[in-house]
Protein backbone atom coordinates (compact mmCIF):
# COMPACT_ATOMS: atom_id res chain seq x y z
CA UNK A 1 -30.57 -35.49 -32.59
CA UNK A 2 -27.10 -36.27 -33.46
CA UNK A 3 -24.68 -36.87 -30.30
CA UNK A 4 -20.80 -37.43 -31.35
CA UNK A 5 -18.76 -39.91 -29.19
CA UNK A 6 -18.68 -38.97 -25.52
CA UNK A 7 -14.88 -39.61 -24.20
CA UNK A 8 -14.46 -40.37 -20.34
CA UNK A 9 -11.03 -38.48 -19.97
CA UNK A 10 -10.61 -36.22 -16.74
CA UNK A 11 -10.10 -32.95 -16.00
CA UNK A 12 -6.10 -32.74 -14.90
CA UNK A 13 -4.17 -29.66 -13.09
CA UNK A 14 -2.93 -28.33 -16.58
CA UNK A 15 -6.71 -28.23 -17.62
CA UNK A 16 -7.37 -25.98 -14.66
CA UNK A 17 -5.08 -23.26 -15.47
CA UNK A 18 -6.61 -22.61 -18.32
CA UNK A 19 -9.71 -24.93 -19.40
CA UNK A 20 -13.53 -24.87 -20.33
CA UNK A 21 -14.40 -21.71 -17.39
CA UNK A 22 -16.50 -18.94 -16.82
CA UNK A 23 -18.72 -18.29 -14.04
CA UNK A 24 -21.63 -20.20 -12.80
CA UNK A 25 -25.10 -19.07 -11.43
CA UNK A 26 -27.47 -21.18 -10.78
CA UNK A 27 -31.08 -20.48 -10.04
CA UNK A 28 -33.27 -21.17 -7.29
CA UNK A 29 -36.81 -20.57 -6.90
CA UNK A 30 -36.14 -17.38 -5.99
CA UNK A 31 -34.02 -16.60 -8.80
CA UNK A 32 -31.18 -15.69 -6.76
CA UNK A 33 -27.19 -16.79 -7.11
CA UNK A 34 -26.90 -20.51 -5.53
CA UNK A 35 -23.93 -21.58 -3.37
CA UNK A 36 -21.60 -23.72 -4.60
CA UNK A 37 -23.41 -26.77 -2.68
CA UNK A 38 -26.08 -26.29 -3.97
CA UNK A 39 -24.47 -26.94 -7.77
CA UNK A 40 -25.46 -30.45 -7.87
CA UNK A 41 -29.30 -30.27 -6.29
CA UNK A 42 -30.03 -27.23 -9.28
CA UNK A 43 -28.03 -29.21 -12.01
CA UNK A 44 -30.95 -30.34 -13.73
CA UNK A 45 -32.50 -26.29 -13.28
CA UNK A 46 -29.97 -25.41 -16.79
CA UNK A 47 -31.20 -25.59 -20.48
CA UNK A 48 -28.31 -24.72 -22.07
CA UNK A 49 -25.01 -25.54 -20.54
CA UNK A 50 -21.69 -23.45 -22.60
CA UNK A 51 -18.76 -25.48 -23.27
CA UNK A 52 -15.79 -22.81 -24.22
CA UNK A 53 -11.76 -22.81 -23.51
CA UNK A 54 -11.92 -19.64 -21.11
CA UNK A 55 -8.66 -17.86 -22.29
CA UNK A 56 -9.82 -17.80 -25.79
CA UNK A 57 -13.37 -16.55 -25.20
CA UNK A 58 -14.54 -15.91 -21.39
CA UNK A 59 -14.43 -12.19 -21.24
CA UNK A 60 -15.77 -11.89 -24.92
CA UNK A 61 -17.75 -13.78 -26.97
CA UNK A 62 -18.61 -16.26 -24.20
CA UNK A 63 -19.29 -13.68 -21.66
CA UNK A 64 -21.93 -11.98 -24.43
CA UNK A 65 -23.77 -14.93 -24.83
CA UNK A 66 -23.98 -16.15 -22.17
CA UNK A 67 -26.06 -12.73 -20.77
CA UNK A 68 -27.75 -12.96 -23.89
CA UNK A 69 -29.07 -16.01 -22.97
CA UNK A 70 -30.44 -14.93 -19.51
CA UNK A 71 -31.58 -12.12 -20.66
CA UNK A 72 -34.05 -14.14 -22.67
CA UNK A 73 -35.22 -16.13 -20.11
CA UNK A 74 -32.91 -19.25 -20.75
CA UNK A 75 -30.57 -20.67 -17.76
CA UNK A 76 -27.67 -20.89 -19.19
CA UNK A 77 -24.56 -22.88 -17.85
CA UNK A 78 -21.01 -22.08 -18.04
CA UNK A 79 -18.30 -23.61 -15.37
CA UNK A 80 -16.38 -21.32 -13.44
CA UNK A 81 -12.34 -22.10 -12.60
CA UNK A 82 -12.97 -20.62 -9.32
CA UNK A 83 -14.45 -23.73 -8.19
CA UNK A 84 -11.73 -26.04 -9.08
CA UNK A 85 -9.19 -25.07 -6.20
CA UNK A 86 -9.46 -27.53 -3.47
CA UNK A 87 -12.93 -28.69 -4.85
CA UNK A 88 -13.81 -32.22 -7.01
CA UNK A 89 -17.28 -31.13 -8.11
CA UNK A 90 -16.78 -32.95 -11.65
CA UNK A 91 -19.61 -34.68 -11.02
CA UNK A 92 -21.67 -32.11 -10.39
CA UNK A 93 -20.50 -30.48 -13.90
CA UNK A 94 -21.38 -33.60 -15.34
CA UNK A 95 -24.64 -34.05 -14.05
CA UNK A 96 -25.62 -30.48 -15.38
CA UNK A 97 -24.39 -31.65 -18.77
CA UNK A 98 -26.30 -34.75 -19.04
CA UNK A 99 -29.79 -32.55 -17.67
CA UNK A 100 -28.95 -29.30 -19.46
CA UNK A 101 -31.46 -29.68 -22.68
CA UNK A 102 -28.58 -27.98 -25.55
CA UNK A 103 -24.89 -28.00 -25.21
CA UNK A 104 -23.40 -25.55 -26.99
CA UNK A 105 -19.39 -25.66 -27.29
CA UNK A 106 -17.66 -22.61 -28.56
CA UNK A 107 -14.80 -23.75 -30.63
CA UNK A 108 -12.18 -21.75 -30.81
CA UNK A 109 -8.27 -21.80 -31.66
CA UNK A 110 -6.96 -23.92 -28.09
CA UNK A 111 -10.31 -25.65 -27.74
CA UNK A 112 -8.61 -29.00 -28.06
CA UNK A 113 -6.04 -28.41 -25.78
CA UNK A 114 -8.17 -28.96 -23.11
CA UNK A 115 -9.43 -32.67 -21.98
CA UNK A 116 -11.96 -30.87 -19.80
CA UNK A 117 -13.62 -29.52 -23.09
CA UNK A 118 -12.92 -32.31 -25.07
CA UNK A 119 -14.78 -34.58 -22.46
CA UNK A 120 -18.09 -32.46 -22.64
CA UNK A 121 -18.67 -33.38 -26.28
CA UNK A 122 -20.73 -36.33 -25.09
CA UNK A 123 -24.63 -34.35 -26.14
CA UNK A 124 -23.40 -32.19 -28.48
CA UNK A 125 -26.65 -30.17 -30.29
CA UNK A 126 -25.33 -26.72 -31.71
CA UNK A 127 -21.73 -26.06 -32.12
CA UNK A 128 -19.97 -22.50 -32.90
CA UNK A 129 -17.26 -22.30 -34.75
CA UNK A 130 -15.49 -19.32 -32.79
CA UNK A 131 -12.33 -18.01 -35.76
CA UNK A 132 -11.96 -21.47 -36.69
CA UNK A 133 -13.16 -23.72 -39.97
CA UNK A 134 -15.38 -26.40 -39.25
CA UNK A 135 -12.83 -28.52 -41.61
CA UNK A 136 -9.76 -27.41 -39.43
CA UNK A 137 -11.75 -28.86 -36.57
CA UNK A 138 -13.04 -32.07 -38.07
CA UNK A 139 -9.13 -33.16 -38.96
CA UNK A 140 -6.78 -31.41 -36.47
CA UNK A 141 -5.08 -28.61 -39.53
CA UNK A 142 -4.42 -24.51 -39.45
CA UNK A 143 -3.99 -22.81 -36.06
CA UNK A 144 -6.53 -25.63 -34.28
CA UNK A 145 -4.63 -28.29 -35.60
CA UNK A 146 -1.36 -26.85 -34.44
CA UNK A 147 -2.57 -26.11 -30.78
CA UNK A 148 -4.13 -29.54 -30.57
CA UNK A 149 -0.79 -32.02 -31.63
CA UNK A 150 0.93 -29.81 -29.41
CA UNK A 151 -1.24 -30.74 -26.62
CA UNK A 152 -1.59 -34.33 -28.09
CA UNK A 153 2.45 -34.72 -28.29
CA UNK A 154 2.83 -33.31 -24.65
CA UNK A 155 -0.11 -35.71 -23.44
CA UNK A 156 1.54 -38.36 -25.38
CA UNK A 157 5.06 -37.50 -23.68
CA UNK A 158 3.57 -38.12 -19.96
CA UNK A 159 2.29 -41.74 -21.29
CA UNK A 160 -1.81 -40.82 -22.26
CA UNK A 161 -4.07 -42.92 -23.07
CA UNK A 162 -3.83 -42.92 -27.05
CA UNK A 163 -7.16 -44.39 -26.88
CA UNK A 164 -8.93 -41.95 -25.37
CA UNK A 165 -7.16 -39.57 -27.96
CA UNK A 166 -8.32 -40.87 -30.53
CA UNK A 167 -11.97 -40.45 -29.32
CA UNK A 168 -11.02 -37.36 -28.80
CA UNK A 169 -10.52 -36.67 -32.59
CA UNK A 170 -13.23 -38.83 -33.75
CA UNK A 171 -15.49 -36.42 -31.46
CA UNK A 172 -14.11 -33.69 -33.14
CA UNK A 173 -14.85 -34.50 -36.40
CA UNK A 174 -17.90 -35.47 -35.71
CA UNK A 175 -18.58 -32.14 -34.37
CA UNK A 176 -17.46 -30.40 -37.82
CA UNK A 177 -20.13 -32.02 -39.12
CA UNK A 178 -22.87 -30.69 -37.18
CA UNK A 179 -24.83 -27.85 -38.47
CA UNK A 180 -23.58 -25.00 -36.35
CA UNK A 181 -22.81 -21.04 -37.00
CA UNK A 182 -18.93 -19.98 -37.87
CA UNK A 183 -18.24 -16.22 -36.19
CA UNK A 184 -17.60 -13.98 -38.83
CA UNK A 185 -16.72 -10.89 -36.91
CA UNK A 186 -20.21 -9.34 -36.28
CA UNK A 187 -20.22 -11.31 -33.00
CA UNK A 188 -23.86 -8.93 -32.03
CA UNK A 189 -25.76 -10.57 -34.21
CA UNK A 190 -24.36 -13.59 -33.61
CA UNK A 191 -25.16 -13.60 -30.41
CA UNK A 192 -28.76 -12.50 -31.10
CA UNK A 193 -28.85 -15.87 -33.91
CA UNK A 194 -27.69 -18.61 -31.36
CA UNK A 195 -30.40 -16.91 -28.92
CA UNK A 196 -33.20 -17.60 -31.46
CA UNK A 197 -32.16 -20.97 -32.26
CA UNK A 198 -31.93 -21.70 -28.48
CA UNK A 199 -35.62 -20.06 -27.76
CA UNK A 200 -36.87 -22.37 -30.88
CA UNK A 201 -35.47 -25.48 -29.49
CA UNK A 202 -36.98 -24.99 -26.32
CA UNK A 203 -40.48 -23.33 -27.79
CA UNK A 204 -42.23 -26.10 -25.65
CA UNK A 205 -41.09 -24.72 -22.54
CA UNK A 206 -43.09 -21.25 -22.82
CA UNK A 207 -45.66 -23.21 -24.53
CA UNK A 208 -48.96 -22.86 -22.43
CA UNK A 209 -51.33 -25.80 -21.34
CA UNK A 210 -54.36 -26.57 -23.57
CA UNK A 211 -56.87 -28.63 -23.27
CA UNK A 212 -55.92 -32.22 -26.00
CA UNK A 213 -60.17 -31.94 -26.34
CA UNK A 214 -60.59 -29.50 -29.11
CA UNK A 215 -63.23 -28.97 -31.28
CA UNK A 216 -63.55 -26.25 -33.99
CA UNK A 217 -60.82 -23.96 -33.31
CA UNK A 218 -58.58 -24.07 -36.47
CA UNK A 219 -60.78 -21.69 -38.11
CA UNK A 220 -60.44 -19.48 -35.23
CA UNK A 221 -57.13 -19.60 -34.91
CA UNK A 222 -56.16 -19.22 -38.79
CA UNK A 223 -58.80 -16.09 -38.32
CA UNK A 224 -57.10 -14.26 -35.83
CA UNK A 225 -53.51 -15.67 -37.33
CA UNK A 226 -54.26 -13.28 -40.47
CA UNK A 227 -53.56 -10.03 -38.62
CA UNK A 228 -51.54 -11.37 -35.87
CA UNK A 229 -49.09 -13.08 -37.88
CA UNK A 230 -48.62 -10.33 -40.10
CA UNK A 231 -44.56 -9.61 -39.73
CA UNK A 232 -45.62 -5.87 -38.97
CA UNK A 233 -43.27 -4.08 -36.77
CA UNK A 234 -46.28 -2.47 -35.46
CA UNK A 235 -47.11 -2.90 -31.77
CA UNK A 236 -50.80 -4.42 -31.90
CA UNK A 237 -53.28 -4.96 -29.29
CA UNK A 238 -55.88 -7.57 -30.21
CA UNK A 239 -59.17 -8.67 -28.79
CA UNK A 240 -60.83 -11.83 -28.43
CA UNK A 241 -64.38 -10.78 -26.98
CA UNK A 242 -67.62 -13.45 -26.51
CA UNK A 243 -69.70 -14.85 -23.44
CA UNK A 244 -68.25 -16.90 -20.58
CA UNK A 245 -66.72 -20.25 -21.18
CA UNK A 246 -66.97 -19.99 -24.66
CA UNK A 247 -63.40 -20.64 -25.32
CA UNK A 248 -62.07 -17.50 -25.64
CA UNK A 249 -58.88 -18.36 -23.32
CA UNK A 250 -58.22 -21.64 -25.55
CA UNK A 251 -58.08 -19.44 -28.59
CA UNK A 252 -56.15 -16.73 -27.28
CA UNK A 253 -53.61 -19.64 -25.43
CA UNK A 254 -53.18 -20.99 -29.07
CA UNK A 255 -52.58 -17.96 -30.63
CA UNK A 256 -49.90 -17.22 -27.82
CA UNK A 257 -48.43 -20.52 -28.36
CA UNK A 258 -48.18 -20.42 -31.83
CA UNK A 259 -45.97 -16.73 -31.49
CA UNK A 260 -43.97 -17.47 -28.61
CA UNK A 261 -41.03 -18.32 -29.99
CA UNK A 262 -40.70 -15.29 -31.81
CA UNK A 263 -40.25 -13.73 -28.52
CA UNK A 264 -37.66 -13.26 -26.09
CA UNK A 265 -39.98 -11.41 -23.62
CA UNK A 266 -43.34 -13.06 -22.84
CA UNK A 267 -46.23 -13.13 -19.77
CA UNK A 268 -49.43 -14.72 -19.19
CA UNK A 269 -51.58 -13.07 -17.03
CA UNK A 270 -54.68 -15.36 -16.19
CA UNK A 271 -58.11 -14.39 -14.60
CA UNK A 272 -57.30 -11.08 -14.55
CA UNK A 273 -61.25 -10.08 -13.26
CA UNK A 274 -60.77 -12.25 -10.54
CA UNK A 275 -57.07 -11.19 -9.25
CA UNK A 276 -57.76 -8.18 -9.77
CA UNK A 277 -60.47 -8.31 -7.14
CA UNK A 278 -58.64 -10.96 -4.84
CA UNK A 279 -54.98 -9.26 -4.76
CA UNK A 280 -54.82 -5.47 -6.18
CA UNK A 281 -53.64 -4.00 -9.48
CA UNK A 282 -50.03 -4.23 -8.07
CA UNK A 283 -49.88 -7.81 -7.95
CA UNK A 284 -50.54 -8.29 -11.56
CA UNK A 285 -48.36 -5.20 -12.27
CA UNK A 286 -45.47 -7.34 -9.95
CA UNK A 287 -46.28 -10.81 -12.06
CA UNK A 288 -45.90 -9.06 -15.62
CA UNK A 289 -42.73 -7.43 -14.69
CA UNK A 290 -41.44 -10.67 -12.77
CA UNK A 291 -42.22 -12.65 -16.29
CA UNK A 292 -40.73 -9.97 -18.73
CA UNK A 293 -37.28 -9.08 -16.71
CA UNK A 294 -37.23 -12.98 -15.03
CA UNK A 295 -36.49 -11.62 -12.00
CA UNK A 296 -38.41 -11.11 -8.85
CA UNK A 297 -39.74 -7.18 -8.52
CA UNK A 298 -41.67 -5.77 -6.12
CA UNK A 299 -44.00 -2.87 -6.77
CA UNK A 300 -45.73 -1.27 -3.99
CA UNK A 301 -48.65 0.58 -5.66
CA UNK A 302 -50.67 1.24 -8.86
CA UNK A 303 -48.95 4.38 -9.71
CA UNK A 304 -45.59 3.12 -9.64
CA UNK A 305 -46.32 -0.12 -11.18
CA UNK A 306 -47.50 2.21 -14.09
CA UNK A 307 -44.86 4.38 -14.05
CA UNK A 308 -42.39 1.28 -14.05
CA UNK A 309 -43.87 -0.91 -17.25
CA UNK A 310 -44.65 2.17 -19.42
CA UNK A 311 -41.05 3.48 -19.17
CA UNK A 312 -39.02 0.33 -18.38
CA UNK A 313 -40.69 -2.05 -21.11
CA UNK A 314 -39.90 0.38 -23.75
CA UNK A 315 -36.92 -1.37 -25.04
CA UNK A 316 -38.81 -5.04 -24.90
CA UNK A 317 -39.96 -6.46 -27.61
CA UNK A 318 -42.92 -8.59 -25.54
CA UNK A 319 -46.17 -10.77 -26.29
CA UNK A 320 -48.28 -10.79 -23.59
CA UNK A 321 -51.73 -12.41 -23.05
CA UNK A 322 -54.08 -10.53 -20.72
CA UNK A 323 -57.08 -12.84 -19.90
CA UNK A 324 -60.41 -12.38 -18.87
CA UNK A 325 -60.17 -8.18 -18.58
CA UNK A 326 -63.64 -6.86 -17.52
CA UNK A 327 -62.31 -3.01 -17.02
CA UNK A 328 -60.59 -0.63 -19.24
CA UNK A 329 -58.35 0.42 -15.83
CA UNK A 330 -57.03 -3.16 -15.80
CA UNK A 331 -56.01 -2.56 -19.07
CA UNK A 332 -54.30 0.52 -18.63
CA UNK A 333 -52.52 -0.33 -15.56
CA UNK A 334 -50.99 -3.28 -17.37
CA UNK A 335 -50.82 -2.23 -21.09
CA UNK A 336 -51.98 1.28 -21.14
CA UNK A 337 -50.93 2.14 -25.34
CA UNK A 338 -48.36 0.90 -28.38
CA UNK A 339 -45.55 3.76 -26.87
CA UNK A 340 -44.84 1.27 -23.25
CA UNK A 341 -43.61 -1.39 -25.67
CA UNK A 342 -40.90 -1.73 -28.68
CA UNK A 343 -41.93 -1.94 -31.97
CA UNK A 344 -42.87 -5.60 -33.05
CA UNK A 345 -44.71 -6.27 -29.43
CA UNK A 346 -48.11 -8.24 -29.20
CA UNK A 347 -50.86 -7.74 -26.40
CA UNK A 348 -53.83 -9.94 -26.67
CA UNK A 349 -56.49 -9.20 -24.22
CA UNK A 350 -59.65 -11.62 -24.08
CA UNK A 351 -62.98 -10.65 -22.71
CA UNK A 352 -66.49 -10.52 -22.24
CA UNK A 353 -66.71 -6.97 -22.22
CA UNK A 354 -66.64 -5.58 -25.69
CA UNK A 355 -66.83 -2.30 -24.44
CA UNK A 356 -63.36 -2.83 -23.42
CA UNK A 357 -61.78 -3.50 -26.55
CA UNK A 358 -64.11 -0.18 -27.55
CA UNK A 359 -62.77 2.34 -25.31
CA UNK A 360 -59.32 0.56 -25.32
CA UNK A 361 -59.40 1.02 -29.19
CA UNK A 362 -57.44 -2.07 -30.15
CA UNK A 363 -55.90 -2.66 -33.47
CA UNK A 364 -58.26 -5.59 -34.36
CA UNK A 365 -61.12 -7.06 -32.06
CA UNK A 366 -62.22 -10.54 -32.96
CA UNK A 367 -65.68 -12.08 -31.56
CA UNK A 368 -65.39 -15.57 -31.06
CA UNK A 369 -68.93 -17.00 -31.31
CA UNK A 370 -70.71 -20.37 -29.75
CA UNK A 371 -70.02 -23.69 -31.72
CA UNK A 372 -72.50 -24.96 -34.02
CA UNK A 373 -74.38 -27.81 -32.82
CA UNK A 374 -71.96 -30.27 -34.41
CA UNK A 375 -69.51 -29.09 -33.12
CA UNK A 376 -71.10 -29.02 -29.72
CA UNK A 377 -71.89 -32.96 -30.04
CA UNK A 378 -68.34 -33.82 -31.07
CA UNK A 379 -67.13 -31.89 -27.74
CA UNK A 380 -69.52 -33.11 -25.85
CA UNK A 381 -68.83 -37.60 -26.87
CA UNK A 382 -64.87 -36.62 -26.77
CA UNK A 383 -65.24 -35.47 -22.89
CA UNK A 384 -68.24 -38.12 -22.19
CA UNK A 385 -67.02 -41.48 -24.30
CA UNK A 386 -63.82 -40.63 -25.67
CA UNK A 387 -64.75 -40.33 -29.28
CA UNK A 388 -65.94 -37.66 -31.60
CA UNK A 389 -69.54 -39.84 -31.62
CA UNK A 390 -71.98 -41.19 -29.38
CA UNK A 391 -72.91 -44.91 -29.27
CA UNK A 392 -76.06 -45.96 -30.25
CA UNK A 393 -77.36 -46.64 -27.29
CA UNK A 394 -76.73 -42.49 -26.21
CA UNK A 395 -77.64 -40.44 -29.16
CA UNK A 396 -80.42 -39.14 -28.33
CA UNK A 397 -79.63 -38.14 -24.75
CA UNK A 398 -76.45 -36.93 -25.95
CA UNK A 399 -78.12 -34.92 -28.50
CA UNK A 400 -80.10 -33.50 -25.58
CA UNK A 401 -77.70 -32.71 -23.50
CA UNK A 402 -75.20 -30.89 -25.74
CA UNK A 403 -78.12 -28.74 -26.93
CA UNK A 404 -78.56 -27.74 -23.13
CA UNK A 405 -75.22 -26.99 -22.37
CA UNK A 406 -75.62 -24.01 -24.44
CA UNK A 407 -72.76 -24.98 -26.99
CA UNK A 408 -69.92 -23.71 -24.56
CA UNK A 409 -66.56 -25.30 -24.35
């Protein structure tokens, strides 16, 4: 990934008039607003932290993305001016720089006129180019240029550092060389661009844990992919039925893995038969909501958890995994039809049951059967020796015993 040349300038009184500023909120593990003291223990919390020159773009085009962002599940970073008076938390701002995962500076016309944004272009990943030309950036000309020698021959008046300037510019045109996005007036979809580049950068992060001991599930996968994957804006519900321990969780995990990032809104509800029986409906009904709106909810029955998903999800566009469902009720407390959801949405519900996926009617059901003995050794010597073969020595009693284990995963 390409990082331009980080400068080391700081942030001066001028800069906090008027610099890089918005308003900061970090979260906590209750995904409430932090306190300023807590800025530096949550720094590393952010994945994307939003460099910007605040009179140019904080109650616009800034303040859009930025709830764009957290509306997709992303902690997002911007500074807040606020904080400056009578406070030195610069290297708190740094420290959520250097752990934030994608900067993202929005370049507009007085960008360079601040050293406080000029100084974040140390990790530099996806630049906007906010009513300015990427070439205007790169070599100081137009209505960028002209804001930035003023600020250069007023820095330069007061004795500066010409050093540091020119590290400044060299930053800057390495920046104009970055693959970015230029705002071309339809700032919406924009917005709704940078988002999806964001959730693809950070795919891994929704990605759920598999097991690195697989054995015969490409065919599965590519199977189920077929009608999945199909770019419908249908809502679908699919179904991944077959005995216990079979696997069907490590196909359906892959399937959900292999989608996510074409999703802003996504839960994984696991063991669903058992929960259900440990906890109540309500507490699944609380954890999909909770993973859809990334916020804490709390639902006190059944009823209103139904009431609250089938009319609130309506504009979310969701994928959602429902694992090991043994009742149509769970089903229909959870998902209950294609009308809770927006058009484009994915449930995939895995079970034993097929008499779930029967009276559920899903759009496609898909019976994952037991491996093939093969298959069952190779699974078998990669947990038991590391390899996909026995040695020697253990063939036959390997042989034996993957035969007995009943070709499960």
């Amino acid at each position: 990934m390409h990082r331009p040349i980080k400068t080391s300038a700081g942030r001066n009184a001028e800069d906090v008039d008027g610099g890089a500023a918005g308003s900061m909120i970090a979260p906590t593990e209750t995904k409430t607003v932090a306190s300023n003291s807590l800025i530096a223990s949550t720094g590393s919390c952010y994945e994307v932290f939003l460099s910007f020159r605040g009179p140019d773009t904080r109650k616009g085009f800034t303040d859009h993305l930025y709830h764009g962002l957290l509306n997709a599940g992303i902690y997002a970073f911007r500074d807040d001016d606020k904080l400056y008076k009578g406070e030195n938390i610069r290297p708190e701002l740094l420290a959520a720089i250097r752990n934030s995962k994608i900067l993202i500076p929005i370049l507009s016309m007085t960008y360079g006129t601040s050293s406080w944004c000029l100084d974040e272009l140390g990790q530099i990943v996806l630049p906007i180019f906010y009513k300015v030309k990427p070439a205007d950036v790169g070599h100081q000309t137009g209505s960028f240029g002209d804001a930035f020698h003023e600020r250069e021959r007023r820095l330069l008046e007061r004795r500066f550092n010409p050093t540091i300037l020119e590290k400044w510019k060299q930053a800057l045109l390495e920046i104009s060389k970055l693959k970015g996005y230029e705002a071309d007036g339809y700032e919406a979809e924009l917005v709704k661009s940078v988002v999806q580049k964001v959730l693809s950068e950070l795919k891994k992060r929704f990605e759920l844990v598999i097991s690195e001991n697989l054995v015969g599930i490409d065919s599965h996968v590519n199977k189920v992919m077929e009608f999945v994957d199909n770019k419908s804006d249908a809502t679908l519900f699919v179904g991944i039925h077959g005995m216990g321990g079979i696997g069907k969780t490590t196909l359906a995990k892959t399937i959900y893995n292999k989608l996510s990032n074409q999703f802003e809104h996504r839960s994984f509800i696991a063991d669903i038969r058992e929960s259900w029986k440990r906890n109540g409906v309500h507490y699944l009904q609380n954890q999909l909501i909770d993973d859809i709106f990334n916020q804490e909810n709390e639902v006190c029955n059944a009823d209103a958890g139904t009431k609250f998903i089938s009319s609130m999800f309506k504009s979310k566009k969701v994928l959602i995994l429902l694992d090991d469902v043994d009742d149509v009720v769970q089903l229909k407390s959870l998902a209950g039809n294609c009308d809770w959801f927006s058009s484009g949405s994915k449930i995939i519900i895995t079970t034993r049951n097929k008499r779930v996926l029967e009276e559920a009617r899903v759009d496609h059901d898909y019976e994952h059967k037991e491996m093939d003995e093969n298959q069952s050794l190779i699974l078998f010597s990669k947990h038991a020796f590391r390899r996909d073969s026995p040695p020697r020595e253990f063939e036959d009693l390997t042989h034996e015993v993957s035969q007995d284990s009943g070709k499960i995963r």
